[in-house]
C-alpha atoms as a PDB file:
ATOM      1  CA  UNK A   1     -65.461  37.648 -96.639  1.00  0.00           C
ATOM      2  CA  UNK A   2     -68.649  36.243 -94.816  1.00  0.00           C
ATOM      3  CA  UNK A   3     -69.364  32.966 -93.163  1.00  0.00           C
ATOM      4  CA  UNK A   4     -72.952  31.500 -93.231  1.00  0.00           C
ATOM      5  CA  UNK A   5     -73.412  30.248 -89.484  1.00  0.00           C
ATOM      6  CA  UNK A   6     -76.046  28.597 -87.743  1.00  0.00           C
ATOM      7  CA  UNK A   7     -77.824  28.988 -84.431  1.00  0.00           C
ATOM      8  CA  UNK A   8     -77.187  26.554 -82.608  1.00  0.00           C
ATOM      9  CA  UNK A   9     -78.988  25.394 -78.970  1.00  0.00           C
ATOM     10  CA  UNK A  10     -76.563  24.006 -76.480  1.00  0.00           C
ATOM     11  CA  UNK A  11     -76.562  22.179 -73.346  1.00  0.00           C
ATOM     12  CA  UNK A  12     -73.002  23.611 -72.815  1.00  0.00           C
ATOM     13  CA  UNK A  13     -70.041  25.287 -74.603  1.00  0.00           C
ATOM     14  CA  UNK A  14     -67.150  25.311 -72.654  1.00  0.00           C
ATOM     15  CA  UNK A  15     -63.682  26.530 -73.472  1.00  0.00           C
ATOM     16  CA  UNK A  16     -61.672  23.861 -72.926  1.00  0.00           C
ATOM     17  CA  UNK A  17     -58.122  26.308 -74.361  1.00  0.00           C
ATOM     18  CA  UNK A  18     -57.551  29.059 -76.078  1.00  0.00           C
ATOM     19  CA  UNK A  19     -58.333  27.421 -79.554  1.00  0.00           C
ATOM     20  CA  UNK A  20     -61.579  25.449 -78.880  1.00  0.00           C
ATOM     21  CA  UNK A  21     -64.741  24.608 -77.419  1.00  0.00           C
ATOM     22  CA  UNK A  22     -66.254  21.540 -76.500  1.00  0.00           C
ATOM     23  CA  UNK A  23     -70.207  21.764 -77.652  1.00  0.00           C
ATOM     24  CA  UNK A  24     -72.578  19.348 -75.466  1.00  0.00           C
ATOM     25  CA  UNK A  25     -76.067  19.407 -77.479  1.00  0.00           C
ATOM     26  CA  UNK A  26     -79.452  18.199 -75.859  1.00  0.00           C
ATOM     27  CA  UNK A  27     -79.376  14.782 -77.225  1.00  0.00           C
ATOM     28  CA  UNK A  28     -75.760  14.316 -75.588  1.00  0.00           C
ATOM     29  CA  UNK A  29     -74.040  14.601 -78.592  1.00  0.00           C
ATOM     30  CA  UNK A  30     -70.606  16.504 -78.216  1.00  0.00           C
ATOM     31  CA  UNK A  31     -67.307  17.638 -80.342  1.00  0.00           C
ATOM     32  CA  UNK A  32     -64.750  20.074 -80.201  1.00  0.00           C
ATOM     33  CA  UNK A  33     -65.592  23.444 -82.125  1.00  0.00           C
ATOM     34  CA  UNK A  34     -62.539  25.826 -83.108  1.00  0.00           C
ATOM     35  CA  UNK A  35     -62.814  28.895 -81.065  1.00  0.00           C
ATOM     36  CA  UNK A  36     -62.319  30.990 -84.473  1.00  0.00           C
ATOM     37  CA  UNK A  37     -65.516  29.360 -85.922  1.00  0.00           C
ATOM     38  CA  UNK A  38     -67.915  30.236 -82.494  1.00  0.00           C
ATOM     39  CA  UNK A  39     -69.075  33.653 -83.640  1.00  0.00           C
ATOM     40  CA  UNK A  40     -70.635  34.785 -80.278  1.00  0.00           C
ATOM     41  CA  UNK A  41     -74.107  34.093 -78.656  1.00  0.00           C
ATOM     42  CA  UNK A  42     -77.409  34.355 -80.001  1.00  0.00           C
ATOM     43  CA  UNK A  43     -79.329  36.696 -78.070  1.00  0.00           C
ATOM     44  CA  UNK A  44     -82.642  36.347 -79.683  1.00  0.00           C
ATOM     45  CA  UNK A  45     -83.264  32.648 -77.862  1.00  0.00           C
ATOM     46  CA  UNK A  46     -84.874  32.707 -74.061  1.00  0.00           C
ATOM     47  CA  UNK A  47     -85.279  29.188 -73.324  1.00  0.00           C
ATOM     48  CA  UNK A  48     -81.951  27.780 -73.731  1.00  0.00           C
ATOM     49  CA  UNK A  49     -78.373  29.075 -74.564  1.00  0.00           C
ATOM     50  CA  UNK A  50     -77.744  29.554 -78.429  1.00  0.00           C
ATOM     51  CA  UNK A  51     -74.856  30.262 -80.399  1.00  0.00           C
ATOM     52  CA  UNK A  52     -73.699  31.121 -83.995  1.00  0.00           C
ATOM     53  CA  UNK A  53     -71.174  28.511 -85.148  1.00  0.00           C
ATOM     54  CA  UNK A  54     -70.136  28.867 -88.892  1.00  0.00           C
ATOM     55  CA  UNK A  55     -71.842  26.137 -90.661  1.00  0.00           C
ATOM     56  CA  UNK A  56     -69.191  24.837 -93.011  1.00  0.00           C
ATOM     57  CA  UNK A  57     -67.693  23.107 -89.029  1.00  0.00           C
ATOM     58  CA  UNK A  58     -70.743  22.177 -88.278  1.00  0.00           C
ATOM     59  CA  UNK A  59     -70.941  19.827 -91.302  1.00  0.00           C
ATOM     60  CA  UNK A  60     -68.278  18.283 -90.320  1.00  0.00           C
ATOM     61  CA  UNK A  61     -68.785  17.236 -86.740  1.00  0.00           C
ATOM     62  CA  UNK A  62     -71.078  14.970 -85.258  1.00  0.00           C
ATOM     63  CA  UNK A  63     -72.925  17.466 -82.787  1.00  0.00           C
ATOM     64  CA  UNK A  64     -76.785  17.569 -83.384  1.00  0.00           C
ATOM     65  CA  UNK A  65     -77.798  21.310 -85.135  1.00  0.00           C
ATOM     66  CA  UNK A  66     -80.925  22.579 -86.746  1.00  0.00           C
ATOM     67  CA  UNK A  67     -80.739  24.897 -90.103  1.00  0.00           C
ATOM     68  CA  UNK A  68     -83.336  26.989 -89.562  1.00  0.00           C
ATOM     69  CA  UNK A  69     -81.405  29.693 -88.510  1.00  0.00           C
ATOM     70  CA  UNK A  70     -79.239  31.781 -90.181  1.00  0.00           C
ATOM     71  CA  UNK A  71     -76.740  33.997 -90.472  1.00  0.00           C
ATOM     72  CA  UNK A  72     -73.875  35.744 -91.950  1.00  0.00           C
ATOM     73  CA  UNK A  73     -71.360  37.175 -90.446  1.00  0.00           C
ATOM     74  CA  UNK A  74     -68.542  39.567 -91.345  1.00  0.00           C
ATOM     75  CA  UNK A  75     -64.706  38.095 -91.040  1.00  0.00           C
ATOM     76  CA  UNK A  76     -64.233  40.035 -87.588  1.00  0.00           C
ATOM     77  CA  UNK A  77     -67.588  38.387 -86.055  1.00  0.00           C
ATOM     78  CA  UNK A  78     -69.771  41.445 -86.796  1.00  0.00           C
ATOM     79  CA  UNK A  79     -73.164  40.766 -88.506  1.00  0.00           C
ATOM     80  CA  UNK A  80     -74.336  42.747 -91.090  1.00  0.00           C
ATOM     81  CA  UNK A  81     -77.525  44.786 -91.695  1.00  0.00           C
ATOM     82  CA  UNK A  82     -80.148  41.802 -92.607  1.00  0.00           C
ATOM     83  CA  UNK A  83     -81.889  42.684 -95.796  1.00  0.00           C
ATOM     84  CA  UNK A  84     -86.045  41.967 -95.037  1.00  0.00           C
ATOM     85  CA  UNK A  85     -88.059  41.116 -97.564  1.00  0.00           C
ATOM     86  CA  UNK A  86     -89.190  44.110 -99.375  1.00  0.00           C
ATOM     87  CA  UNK A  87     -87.443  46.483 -96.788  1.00  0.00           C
ATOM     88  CA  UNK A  88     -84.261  47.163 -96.228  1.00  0.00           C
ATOM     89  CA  UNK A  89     -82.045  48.442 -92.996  1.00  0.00           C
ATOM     90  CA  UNK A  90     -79.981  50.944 -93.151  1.00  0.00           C
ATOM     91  CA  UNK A  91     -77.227  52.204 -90.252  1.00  0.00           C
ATOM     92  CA  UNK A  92     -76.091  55.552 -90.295  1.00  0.00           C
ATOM     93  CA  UNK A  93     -73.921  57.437 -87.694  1.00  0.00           C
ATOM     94  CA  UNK A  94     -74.393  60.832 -85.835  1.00  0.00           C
ATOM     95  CA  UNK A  95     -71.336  62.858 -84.851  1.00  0.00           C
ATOM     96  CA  UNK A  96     -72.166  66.127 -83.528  1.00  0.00           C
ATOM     97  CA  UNK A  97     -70.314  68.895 -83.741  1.00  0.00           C
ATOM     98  CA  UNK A  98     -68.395  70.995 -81.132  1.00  0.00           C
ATOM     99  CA  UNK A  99     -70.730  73.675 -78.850  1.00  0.00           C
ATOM    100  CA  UNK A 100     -69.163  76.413 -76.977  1.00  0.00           C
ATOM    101  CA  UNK A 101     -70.917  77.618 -73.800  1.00  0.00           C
ATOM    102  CA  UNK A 102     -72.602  80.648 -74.038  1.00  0.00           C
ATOM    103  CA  UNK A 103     -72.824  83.171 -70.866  1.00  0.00           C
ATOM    104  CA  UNK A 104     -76.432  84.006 -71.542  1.00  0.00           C
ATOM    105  CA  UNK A 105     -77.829  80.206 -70.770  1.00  0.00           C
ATOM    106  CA  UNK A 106     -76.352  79.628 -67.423  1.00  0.00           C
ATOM    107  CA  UNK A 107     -78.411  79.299 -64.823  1.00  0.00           C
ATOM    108  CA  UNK A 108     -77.044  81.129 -61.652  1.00  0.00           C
ATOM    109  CA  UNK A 109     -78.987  78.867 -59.361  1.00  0.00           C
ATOM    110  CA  UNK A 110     -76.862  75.855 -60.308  1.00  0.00           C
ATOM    111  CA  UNK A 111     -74.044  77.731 -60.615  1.00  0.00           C
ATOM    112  CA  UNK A 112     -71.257  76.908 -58.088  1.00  0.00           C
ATOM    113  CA  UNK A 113     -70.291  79.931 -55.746  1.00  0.00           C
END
């Protein structure tokens, strides 16, 4: 299942117990955010400390947010390939296989005595 969050700037987000936050925004505005609905931080901002918060919470608390920035997120906080416009991302892993050493490529310079 994913959750639509928001990016949210913060004057502070501090845990305040194992289950929550307390959000301070730039206007002064503040609340208590579950820690389950604080997704991580947004690492795209410079200026100011962001951070996804699921929006559904947001709607329900008093804490000043903008929508303009979106995202969805994956039920164990990961966030998924973004789909651009015409383009589209793709992941794919590399495992490479097993080499054994070959006597012929040593180099006996380097080679312990």
């Amino acid at each position: 299942m994913k959750t639509k969050c928001y990016s949210v700037r913060l004057k502070s987000l501090e845990l305040i117990s194992d289950k929550a936050y307390k959000a301070v925004a730039f206007d002064g505005s503040s609340d208590i955010i579950p820690a389950s609905q604080v997704f991580g931080p947004d690492l795209e901002v410079g200026k100011s400390e962001a951070w996804w918060i699921s929006a559904w919470i947001l709607e329900k608390k008093s804490i000043q947010y903008s929508t303009k920035k979106s995202a969805w997120f994956e039920k164990d906080g990961d966030m998924p390939p973004v789909r651009l416009e015409n383009n589209s991302v793709s992941v794919s892993h590399h495992r490479p296989g097993k080499i054994a050493a070959r006597p012929e490529h040593e180099i006996k310079e380097l080679k312990r005595g």
